[in-house]
N, C-alpha and C. Protein backbone atom coordinates (compact mmCIF):
# COMPACT_ATOMS: atom_id res chain seq x y z
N UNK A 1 -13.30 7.79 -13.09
CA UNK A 1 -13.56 6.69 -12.19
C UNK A 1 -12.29 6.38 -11.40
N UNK A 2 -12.47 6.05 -9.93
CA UNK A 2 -11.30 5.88 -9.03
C UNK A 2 -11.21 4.08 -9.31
N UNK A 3 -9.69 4.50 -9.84
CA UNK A 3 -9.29 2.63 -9.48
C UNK A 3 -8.38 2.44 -8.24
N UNK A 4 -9.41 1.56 -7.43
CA UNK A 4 -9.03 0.58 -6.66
C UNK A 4 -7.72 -0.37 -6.28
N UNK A 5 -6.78 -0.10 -5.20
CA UNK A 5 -5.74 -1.17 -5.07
C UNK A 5 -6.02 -1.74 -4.00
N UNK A 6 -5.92 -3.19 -4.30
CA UNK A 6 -5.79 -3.99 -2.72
C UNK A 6 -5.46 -3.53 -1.52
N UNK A 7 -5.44 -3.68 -0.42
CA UNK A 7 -4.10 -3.60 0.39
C UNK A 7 -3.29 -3.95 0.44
N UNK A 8 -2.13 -3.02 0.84
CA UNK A 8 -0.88 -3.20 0.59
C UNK A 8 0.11 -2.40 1.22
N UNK A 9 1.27 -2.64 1.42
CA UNK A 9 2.15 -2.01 2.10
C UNK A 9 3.41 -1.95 1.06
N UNK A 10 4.15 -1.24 1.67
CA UNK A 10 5.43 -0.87 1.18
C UNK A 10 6.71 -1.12 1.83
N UNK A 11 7.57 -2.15 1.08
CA UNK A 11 9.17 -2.60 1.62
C UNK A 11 9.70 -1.30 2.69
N UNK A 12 10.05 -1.87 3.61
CA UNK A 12 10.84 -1.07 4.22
C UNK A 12 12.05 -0.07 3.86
N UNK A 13 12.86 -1.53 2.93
CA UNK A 13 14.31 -0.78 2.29
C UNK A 13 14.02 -0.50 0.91
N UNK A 14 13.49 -1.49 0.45
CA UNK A 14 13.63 -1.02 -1.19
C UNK A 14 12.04 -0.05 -1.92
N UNK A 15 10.72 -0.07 -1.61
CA UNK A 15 9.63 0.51 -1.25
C UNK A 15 8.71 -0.22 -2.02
N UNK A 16 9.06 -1.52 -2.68
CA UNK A 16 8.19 -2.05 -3.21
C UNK A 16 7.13 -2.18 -2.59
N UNK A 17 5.86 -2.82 -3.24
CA UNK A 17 4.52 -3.21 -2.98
C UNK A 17 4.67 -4.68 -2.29
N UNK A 18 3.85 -4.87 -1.30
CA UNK A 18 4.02 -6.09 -0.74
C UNK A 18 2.64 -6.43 0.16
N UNK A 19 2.43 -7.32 0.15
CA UNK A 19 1.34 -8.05 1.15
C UNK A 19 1.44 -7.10 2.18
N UNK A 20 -0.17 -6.54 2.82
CA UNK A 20 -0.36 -5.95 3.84
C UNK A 20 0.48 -6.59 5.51
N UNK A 21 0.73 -8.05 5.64
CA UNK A 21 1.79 -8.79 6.60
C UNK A 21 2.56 -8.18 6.88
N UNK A 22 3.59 -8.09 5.65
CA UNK A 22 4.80 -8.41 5.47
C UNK A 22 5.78 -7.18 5.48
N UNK A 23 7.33 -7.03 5.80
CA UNK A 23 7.77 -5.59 6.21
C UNK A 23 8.77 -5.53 5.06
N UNK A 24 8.84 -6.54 4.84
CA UNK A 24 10.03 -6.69 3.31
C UNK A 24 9.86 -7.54 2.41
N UNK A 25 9.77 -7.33 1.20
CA UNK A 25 9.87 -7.80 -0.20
C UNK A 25 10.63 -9.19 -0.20
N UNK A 26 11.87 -9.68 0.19
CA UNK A 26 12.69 -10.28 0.41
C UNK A 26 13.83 -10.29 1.38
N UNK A 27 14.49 -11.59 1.33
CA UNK A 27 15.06 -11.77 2.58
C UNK A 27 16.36 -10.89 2.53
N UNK A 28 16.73 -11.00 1.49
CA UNK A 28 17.70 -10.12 0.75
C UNK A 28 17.49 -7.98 1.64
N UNK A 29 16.52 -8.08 1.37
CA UNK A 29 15.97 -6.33 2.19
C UNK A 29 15.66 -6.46 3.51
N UNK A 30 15.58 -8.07 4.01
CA UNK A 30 15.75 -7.88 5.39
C UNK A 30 16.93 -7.75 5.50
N UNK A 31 17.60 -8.59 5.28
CA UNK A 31 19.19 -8.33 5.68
C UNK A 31 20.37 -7.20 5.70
N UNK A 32 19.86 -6.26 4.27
CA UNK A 32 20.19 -5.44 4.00
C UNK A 32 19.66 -4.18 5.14
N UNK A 33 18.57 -4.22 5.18
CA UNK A 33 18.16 -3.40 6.52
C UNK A 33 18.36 -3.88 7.63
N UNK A 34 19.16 -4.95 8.16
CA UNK A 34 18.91 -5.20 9.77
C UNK A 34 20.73 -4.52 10.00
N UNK A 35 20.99 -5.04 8.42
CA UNK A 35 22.40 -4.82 8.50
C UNK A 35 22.96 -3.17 8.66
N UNK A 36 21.90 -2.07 8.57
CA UNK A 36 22.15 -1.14 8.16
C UNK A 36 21.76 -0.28 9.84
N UNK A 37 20.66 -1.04 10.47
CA UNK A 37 20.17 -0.51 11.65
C UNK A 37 21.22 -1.17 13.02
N UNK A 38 21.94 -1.93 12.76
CA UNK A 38 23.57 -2.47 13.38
C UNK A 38 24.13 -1.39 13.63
N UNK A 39 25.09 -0.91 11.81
CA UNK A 39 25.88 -0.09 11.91
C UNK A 39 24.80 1.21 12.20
N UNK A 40 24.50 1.54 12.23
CA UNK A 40 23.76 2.80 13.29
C UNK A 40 23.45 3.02 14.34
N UNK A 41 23.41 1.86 14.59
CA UNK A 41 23.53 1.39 16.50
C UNK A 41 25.03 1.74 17.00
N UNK A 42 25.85 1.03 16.36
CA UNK A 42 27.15 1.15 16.28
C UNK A 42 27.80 2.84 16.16
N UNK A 43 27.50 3.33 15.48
CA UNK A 43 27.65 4.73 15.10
C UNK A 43 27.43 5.46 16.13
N UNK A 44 25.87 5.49 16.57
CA UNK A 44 25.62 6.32 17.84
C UNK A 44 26.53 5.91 19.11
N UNK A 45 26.83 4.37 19.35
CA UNK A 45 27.25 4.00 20.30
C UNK A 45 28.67 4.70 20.74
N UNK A 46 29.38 4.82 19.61
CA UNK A 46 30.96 5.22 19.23
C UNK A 46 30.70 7.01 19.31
N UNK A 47 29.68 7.51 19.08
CA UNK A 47 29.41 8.74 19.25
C UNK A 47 29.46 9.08 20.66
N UNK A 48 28.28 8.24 21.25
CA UNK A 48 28.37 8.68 22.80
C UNK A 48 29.42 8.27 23.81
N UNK A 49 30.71 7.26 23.06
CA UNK A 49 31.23 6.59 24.19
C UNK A 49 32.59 7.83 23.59
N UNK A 50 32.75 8.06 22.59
CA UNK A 50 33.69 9.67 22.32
C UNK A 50 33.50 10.57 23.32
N UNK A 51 32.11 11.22 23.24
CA UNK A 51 31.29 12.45 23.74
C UNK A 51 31.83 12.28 25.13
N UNK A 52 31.99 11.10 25.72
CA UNK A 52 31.66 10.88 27.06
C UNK A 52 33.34 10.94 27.35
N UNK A 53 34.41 10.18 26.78
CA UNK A 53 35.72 10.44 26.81
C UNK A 53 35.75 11.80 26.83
N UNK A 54 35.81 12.52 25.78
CA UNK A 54 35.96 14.22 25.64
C UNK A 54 35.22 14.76 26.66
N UNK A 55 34.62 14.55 27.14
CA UNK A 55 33.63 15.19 28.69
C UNK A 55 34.45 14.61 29.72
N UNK A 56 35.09 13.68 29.71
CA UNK A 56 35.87 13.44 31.29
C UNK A 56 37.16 14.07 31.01
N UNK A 57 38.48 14.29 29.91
CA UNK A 57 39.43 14.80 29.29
C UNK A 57 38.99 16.20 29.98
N UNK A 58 38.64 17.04 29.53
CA UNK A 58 37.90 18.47 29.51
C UNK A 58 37.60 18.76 31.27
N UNK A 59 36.80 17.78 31.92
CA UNK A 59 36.83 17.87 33.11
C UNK A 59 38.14 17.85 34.04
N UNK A 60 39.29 16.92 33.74
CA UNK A 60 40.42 16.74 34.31
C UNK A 60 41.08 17.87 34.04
N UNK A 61 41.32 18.45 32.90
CA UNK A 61 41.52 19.21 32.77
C UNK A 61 41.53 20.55 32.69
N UNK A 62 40.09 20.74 33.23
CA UNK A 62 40.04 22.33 34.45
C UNK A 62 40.10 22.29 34.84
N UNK A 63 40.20 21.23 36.17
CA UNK A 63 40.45 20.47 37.57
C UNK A 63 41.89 20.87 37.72
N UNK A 64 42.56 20.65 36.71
CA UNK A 64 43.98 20.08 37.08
C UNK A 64 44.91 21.56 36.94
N UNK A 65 44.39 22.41 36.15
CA UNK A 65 44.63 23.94 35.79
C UNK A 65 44.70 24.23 37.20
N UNK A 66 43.38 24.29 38.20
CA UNK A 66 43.73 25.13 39.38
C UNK A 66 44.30 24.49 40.52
């Protein structure tokens, strides 16, 4: 026999069971995840604003060769 679960969803950060609503268990796993999608914002940001230094460096500098 198949048993039956409510609906339900799963925490974002930690994967608990939670009210079909709701995206996190606690406020505690919001925070922890908003805090985590920041520094990854941050990360990429510092990635592309590098990428983009080293791409103008590199440019001046075949420029400046001839």
């Amino acid at each position: 026999m198949v048993e039956r679960l409510p609906q339900h969803r799963h925490c974002i950060e930690c994967g608990n069971a939670i009210a079909s609503k709701e995206k996190y268990c606690s406020d505690e796993c919001n925070k922890t995840h908003t805090a985590k999608v920041q520094s990854r914002k941050k990360q990429l940001l510092l990635l592309y604003f590098g990428s983009f230094i080293v791409l103008v460096i590199l440019v001046i500098l075949s420029f400046w060769r001839f």
